[in-house]
Protein backbone atom coordinates (compact mmCIF):
# COMPACT_ATOMS: atom_id res chain seq x y z
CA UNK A 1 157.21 -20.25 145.47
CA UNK A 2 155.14 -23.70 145.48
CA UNK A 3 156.96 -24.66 142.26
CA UNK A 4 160.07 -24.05 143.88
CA UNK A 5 159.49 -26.19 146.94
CA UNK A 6 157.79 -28.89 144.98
CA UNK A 7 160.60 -29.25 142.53
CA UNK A 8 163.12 -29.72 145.42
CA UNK A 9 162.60 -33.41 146.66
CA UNK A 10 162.01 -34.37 150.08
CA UNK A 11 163.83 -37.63 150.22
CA UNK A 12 166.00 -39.31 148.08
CA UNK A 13 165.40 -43.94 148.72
CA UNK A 14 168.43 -45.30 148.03
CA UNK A 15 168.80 -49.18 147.00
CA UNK A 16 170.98 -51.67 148.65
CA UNK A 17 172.77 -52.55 145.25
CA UNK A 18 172.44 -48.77 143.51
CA UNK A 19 173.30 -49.09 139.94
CA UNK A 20 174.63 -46.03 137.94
CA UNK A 21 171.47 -44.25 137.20
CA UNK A 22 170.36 -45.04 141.05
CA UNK A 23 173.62 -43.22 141.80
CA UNK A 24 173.36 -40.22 139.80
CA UNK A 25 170.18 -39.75 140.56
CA UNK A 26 170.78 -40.67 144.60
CA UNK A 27 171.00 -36.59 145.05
CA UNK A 28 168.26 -34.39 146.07
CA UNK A 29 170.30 -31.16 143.71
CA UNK A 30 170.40 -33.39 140.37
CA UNK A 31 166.53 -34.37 141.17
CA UNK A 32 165.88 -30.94 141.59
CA UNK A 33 168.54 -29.63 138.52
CA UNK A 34 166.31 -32.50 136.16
CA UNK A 35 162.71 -31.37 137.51
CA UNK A 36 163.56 -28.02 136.84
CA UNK A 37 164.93 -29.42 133.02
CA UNK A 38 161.60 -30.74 132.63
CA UNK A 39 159.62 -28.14 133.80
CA UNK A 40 161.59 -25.39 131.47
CA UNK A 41 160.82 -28.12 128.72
CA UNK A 42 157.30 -28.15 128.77
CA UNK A 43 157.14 -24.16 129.49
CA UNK A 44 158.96 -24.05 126.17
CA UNK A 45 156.82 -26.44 124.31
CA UNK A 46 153.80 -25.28 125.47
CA UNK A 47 154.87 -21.41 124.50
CA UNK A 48 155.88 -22.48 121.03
CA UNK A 49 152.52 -24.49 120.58
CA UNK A 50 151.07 -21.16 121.87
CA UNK A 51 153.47 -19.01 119.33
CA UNK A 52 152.77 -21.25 116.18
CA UNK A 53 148.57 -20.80 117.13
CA UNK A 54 148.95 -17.06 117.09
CA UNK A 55 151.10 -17.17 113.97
CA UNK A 56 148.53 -19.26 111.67
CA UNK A 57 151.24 -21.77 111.76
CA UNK A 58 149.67 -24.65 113.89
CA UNK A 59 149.55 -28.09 112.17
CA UNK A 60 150.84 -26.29 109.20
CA UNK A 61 153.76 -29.19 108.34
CA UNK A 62 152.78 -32.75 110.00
CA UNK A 63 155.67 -34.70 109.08
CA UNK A 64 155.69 -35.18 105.07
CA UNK A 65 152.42 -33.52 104.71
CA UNK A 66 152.19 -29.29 104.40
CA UNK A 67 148.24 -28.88 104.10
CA UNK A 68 148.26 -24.54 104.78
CA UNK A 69 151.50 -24.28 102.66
CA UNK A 70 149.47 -25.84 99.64
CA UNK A 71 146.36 -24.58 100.12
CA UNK A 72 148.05 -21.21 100.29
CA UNK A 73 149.88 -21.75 97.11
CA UNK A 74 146.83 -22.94 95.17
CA UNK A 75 145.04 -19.94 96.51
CA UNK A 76 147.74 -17.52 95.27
CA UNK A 77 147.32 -19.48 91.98
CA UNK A 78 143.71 -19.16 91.98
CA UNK A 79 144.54 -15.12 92.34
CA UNK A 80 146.98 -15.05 89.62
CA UNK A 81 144.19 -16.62 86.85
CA UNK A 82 141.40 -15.39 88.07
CA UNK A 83 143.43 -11.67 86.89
CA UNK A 84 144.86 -13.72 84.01
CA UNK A 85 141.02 -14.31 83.14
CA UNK A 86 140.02 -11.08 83.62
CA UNK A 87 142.32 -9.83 81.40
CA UNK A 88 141.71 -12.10 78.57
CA UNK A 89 138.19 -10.83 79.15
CA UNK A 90 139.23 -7.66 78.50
CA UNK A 91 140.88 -8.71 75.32
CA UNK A 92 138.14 -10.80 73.82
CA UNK A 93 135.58 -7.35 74.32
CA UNK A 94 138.28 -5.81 72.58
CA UNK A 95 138.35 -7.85 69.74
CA UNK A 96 134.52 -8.59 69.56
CA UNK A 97 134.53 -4.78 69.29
CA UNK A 98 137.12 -4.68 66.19
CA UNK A 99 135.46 -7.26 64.71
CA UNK A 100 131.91 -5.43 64.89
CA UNK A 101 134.00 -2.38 63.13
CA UNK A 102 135.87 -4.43 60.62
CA UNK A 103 132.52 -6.17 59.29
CA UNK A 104 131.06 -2.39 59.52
CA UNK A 105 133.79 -1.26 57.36
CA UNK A 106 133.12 -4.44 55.02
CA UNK A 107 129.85 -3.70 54.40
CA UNK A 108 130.43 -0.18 54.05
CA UNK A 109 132.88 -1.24 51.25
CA UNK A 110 131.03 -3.55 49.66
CA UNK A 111 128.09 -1.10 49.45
CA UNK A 112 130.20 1.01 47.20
CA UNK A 113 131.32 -1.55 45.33
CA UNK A 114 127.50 -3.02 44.58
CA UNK A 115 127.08 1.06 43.90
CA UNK A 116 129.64 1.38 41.42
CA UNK A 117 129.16 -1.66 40.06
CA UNK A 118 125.30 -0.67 39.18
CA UNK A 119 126.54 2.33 37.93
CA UNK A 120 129.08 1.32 35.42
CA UNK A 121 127.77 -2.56 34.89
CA UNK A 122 130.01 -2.69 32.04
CA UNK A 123 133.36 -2.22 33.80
């Protein structure tokens, strides 16, 4: 109720040569109808400040800059090769491990050649 009466002005000066603004604004209703403008402005400004802090959102884009937006997207791509190194982990202990069994197999082979060969020098 103390917004209401406060918004509603008390007494409108007028000046002996009004120009145009001095004569719209010479009423105590379009005082009132802009003070109630302003005050709906700032209630909206201040709950979308309030809306963006809730969402994460606050200071997110700053004119040409977009600091969250990037650092978001750099950690996604931190994500997406730290699993893409992981992986190729994965894949090198694979192949260490056929490796280790091909030069097991090797040496198995080349036993029994050495062993045949000892056998049958001749051939």
């Amino acid at each position: 109720m103390l917004i209401v009466v406060g918004l509603w002005p008390q007494r409108v000066v007028l000046r002996k040569e009004p120009d145009f603004t001095d004569a719209i604004f010479a009423s105590r209703i379009v005082i009132a109808l802009v003070r109630i403008a302003l005050l709906f402005a700032v209630g909206y400004v201040v709950m979308s400040i309030t809306a963006r802090i809730v969402r994460g959102e606050w200071l997110s884009k700053a004119g040409p800059f977009e600091a969250e937006i990037v650092a978001e997207r750099y950690r996604g791509d931190l994500e997406f090769w730290q699993l893409e190194a992981a992986d190729a982990d994965e894949e090198i202990e694979d192949l260490k491990r056929r490796i280790g069994e091909s030069d097991e197999l090797i040496e198995t082979l080349y036993a029994r050649l050495r062993w045949y060969e000892e056998r049958d020098p001749e051939s």
